[in-house]
C-alpha atoms as a PDB file:
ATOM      1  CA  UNK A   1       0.000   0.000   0.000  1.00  0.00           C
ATOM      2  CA  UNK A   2       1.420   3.340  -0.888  1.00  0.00           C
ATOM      3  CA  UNK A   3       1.905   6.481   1.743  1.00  0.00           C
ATOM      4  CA  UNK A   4      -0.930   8.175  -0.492  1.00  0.00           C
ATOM      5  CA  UNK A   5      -3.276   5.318   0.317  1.00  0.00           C
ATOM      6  CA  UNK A   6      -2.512   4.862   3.834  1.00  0.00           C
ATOM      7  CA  UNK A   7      -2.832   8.717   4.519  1.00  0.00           C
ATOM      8  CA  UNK A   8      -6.273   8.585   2.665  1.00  0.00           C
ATOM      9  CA  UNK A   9      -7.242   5.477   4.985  1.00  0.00           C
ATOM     10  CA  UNK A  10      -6.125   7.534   8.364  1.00  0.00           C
ATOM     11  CA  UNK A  11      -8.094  10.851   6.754  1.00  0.00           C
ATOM     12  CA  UNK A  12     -11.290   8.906   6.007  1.00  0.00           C
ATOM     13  CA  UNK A  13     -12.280   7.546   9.813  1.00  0.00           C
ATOM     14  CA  UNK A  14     -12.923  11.494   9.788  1.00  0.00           C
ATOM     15  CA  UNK A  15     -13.237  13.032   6.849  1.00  0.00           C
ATOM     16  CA  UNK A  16     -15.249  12.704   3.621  1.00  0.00           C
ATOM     17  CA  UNK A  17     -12.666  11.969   0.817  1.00  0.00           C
ATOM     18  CA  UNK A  18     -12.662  12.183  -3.155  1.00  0.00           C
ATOM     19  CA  UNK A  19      -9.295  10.920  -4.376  1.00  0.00           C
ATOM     20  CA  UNK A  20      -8.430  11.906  -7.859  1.00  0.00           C
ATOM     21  CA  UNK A  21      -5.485  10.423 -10.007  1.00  0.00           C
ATOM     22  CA  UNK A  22      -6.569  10.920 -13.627  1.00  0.00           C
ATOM     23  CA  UNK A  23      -4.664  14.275 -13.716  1.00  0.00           C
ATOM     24  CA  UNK A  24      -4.035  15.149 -17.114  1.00  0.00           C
ATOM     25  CA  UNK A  25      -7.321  16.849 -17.851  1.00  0.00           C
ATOM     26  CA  UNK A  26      -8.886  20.387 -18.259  1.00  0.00           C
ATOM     27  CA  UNK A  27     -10.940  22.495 -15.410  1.00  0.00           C
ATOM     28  CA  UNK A  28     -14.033  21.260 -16.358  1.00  0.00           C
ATOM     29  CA  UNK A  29     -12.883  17.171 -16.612  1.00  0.00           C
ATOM     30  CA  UNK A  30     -11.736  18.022 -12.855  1.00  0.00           C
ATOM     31  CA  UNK A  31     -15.218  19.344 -12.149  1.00  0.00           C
ATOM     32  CA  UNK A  32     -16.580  16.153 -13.507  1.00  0.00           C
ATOM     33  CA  UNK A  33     -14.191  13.558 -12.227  1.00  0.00           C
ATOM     34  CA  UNK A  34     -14.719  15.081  -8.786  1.00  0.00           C
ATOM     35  CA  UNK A  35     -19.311  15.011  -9.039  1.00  0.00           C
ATOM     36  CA  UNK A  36     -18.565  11.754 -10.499  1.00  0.00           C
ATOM     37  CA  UNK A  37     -16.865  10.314  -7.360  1.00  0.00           C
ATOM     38  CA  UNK A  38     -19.678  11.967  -5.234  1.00  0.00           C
ATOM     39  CA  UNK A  39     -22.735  10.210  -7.353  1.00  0.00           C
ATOM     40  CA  UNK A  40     -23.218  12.993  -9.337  1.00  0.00           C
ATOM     41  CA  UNK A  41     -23.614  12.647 -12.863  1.00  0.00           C
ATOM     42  CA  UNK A  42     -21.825  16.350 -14.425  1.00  0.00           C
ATOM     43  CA  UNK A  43     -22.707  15.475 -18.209  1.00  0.00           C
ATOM     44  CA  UNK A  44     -24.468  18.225 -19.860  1.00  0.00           C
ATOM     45  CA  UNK A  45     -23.795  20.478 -16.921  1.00  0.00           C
ATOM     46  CA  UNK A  46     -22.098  23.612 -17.233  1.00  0.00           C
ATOM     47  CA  UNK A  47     -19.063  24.973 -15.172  1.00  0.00           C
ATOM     48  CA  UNK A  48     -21.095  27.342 -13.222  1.00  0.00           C
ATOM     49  CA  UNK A  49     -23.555  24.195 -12.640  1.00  0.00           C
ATOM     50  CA  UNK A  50     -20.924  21.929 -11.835  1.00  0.00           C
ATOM     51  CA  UNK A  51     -19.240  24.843  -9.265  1.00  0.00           C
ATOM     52  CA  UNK A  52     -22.630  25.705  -7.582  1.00  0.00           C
ATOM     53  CA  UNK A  53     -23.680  21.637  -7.140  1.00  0.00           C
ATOM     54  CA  UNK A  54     -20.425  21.214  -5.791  1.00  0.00           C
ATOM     55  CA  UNK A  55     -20.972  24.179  -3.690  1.00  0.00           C
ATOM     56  CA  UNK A  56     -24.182  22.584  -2.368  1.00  0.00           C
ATOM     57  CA  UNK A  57     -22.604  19.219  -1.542  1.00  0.00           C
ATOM     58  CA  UNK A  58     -19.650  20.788   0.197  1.00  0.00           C
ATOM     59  CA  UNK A  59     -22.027  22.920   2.006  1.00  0.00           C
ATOM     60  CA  UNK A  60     -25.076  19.945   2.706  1.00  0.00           C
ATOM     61  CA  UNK A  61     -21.923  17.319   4.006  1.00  0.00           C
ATOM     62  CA  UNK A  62     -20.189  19.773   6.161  1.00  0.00           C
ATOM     63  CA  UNK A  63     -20.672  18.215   9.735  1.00  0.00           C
ATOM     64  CA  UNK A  64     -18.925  19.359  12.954  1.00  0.00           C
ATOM     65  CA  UNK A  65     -15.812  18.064  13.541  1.00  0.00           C
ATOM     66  CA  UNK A  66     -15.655  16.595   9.832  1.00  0.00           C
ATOM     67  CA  UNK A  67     -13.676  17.692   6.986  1.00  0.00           C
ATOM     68  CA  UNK A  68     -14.041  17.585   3.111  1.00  0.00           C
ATOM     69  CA  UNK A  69     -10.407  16.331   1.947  1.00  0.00           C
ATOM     70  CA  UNK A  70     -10.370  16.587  -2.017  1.00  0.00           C
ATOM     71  CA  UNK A  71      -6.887  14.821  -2.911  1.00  0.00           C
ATOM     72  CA  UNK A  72      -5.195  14.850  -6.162  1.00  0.00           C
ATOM     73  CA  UNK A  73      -2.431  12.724  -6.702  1.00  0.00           C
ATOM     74  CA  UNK A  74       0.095  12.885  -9.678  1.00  0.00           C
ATOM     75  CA  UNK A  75      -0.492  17.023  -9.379  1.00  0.00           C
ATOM     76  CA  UNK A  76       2.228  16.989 -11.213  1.00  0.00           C
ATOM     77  CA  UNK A  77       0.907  16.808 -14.418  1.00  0.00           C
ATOM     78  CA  UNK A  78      -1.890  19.366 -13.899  1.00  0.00           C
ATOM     79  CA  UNK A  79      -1.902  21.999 -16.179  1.00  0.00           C
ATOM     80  CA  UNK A  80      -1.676  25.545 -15.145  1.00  0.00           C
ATOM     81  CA  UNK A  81      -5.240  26.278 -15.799  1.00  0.00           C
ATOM     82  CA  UNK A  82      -6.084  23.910 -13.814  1.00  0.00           C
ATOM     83  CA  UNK A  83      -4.128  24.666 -10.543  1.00  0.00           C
ATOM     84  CA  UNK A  84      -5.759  28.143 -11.120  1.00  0.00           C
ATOM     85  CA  UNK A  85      -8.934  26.326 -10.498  1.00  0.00           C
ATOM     86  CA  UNK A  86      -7.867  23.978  -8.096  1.00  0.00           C
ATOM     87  CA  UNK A  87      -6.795  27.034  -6.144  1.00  0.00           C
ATOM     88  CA  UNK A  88     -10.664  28.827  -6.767  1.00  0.00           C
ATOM     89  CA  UNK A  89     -11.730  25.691  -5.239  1.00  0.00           C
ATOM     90  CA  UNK A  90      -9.667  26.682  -2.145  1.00  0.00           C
ATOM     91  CA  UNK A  91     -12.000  29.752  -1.782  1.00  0.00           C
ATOM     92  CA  UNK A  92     -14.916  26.987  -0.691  1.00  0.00           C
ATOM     93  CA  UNK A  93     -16.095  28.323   2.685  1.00  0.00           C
ATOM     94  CA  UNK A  94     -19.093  29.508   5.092  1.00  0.00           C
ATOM     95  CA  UNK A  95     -18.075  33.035   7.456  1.00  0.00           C
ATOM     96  CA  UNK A  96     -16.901  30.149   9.894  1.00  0.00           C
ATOM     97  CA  UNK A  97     -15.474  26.836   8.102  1.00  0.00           C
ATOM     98  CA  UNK A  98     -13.969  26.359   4.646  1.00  0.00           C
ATOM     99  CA  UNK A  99     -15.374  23.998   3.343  1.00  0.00           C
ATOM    100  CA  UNK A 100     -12.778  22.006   1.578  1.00  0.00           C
ATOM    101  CA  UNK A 101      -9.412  20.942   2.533  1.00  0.00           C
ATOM    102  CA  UNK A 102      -7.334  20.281  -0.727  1.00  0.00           C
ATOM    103  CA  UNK A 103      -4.199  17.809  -0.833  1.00  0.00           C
ATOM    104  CA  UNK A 104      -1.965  18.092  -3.828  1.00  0.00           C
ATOM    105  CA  UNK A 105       0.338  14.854  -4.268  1.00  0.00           C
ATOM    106  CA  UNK A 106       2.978  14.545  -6.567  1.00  0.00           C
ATOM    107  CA  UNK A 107       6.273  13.700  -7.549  1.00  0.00           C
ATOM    108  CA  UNK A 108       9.272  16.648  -6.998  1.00  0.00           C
ATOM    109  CA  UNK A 109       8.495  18.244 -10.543  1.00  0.00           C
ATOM    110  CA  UNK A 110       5.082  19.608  -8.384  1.00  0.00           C
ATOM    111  CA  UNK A 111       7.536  21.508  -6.104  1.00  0.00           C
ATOM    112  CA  UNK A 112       9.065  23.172  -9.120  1.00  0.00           C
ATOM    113  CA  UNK A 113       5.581  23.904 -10.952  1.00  0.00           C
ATOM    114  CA  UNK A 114       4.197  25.335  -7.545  1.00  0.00           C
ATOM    115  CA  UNK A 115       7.113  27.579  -6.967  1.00  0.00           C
ATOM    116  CA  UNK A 116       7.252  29.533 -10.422  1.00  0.00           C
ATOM    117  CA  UNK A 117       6.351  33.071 -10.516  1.00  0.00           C
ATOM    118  CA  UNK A 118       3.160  32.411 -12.512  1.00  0.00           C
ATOM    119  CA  UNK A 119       1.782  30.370  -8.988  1.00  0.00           C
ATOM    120  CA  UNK A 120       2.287  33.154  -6.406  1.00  0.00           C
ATOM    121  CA  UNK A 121      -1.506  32.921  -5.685  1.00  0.00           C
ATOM    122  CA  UNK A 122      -1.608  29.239  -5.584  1.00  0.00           C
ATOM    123  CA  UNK A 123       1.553  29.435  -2.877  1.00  0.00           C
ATOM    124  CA  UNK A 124      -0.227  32.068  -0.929  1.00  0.00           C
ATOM    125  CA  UNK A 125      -2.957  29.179  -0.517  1.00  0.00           C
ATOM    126  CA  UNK A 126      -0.671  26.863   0.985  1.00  0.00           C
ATOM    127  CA  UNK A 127      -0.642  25.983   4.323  1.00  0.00           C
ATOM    128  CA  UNK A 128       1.532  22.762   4.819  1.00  0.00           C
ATOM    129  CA  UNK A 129       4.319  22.218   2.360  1.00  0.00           C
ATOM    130  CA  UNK A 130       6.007  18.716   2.720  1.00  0.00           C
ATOM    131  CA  UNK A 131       9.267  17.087   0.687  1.00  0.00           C
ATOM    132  CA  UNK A 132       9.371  13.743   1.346  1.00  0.00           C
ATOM    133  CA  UNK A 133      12.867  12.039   0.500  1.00  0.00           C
ATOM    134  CA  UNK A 134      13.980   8.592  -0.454  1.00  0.00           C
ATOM    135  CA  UNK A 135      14.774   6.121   2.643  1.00  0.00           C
ATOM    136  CA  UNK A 136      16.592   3.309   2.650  1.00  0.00           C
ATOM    137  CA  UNK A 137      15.511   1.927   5.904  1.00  0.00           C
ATOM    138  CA  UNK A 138      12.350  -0.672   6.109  1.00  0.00           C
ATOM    139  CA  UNK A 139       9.559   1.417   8.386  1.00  0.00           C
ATOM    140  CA  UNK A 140      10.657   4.755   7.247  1.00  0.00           C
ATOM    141  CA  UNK A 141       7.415   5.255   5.182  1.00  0.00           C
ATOM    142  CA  UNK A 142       5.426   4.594   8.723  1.00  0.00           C
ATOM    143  CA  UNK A 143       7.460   7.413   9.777  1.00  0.00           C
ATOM    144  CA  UNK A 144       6.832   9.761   7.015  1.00  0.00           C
ATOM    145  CA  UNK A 145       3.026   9.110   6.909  1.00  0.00           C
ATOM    146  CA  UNK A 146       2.945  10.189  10.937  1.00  0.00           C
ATOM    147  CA  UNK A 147       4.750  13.154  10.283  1.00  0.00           C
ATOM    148  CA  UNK A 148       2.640  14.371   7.421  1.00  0.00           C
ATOM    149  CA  UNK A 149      -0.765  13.320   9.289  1.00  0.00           C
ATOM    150  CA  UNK A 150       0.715  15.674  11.934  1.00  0.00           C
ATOM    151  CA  UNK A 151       1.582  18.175   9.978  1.00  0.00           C
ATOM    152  CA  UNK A 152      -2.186  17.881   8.720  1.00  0.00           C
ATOM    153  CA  UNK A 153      -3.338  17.968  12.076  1.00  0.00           C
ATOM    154  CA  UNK A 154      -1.309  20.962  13.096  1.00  0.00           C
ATOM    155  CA  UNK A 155      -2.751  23.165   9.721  1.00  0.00           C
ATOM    156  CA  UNK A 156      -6.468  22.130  10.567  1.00  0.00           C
ATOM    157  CA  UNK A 157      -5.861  22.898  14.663  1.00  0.00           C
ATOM    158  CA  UNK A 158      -5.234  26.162  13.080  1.00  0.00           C
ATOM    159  CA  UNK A 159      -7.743  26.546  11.483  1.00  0.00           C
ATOM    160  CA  UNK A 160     -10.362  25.641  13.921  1.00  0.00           C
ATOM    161  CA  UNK A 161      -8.567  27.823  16.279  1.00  0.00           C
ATOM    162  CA  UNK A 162      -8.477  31.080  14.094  1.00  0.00           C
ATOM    163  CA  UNK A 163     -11.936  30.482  12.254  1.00  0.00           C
ATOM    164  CA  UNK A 164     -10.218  30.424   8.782  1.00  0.00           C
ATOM    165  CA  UNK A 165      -6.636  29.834   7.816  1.00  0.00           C
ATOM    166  CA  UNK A 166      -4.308  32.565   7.597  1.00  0.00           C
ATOM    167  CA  UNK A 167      -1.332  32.560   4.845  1.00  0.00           C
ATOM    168  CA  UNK A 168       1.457  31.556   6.779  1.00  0.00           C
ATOM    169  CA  UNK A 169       3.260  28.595   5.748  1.00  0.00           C
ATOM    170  CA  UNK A 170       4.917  25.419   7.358  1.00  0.00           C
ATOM    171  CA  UNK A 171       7.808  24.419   5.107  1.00  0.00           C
ATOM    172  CA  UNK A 172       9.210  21.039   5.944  1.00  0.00           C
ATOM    173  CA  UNK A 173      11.998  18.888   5.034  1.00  0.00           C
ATOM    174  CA  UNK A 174      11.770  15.050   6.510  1.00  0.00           C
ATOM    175  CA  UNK A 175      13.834  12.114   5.582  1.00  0.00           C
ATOM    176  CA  UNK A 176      14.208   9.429   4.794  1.00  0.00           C
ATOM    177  CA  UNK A 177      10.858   9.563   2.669  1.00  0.00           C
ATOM    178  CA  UNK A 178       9.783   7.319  -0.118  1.00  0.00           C
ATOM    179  CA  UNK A 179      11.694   5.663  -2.671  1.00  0.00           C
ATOM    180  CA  UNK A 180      10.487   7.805  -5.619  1.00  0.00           C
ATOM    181  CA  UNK A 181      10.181  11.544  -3.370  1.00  0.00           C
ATOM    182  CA  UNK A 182       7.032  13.645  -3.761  1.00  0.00           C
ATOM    183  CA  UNK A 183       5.582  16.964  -2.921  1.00  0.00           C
ATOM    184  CA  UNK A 184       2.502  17.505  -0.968  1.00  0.00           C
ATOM    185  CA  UNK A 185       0.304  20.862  -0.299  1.00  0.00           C
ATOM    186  CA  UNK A 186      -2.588  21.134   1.682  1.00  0.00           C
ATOM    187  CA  UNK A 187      -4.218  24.340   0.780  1.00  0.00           C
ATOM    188  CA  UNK A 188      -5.534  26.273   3.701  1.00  0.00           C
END
């Protein structure tokens, strides 16, 4: 089982979860892919539609003490368009809660996408950055998983505490890590 998996196992004993991987894909396929994995069928609808039903959902599902974690793994590959949107989505909230937590997973070439000067906005949005490095060591992935969990924790304690997230940033570096690396943001 990979880290994503097991972090998407821990998040979903309190959280509702839609776990995207099919990355290469416009705004709209996003909007889709995402209704799709909540039982709603998007065809024929338009992006306003698809925004304000997902709207509704987010806002209908919101319980107390439960999260809406939308992860997207292989983030990678998303186009710049798309992160634009992705970061819109971020916007999701009441006056007390957002609505949505987002979780961007990808390999180190998401690092590098996030940090150009065309994604300031995106990296204001960002409240837990993590690095994860190879290990060599059998366990280490355990490890890593804790560490980002907690860092998780730590961003939504925030949260709750403040009544929305402010911009400030946790940058982390942890080792060892996984075999292949990735980069992980959890937008505030």
């Amino acid at each position: 089982m990979t880290l994503t998996f097991q972090l998407l196992e821990k998040l979903q004993r309190t959280s509702r979860t839609v776990f995207l991987f099919q990355t290469q894909c416009n705004s709209r396929e996003l909007f889709r892919y995402v209704l799709n994995d909540l039982g709603v069928d998007a065809s024929g609808m338009d992006m306003v539609s698809m925004h304000n039903k997902l709207k509704e959902i987010l806002s209908r599902e919101r319980l107390p003490g439960c999260r809406f974690v939308l992860a997207i793994d292989e983030a990678q590959n998303l186009d710049p368009s798309v992160l634009e949107t992705i970061r819109l989505l971020s916007n999701s909230e009441t006056s007390r809660n957002k609505l949505l937590q987002i979780l961007l997973i990808g390999q180190p070439q998401l690092a590098r996408k996030v940090a150009s000067p065309d994604q300031v906005q995106l990296q204001q949005r960002i409240s837990v950055f993590a690095r994860l490095e190879p290990f060599g060591s059998e366990g280490g992935g355990f490890a890593i998983l804790r560490t980002v969990c907690r860092s998780l924790a730590m961003a939504e304690a925030r949260c709750s505490h403040w009544g929305h997230c402010r911009s400030s940033r946790i940058d982390r570096k942890e080792s060892p890590s996984t075999s292949t690396g990735c980069a992980s943001a959890r937008f505030r």
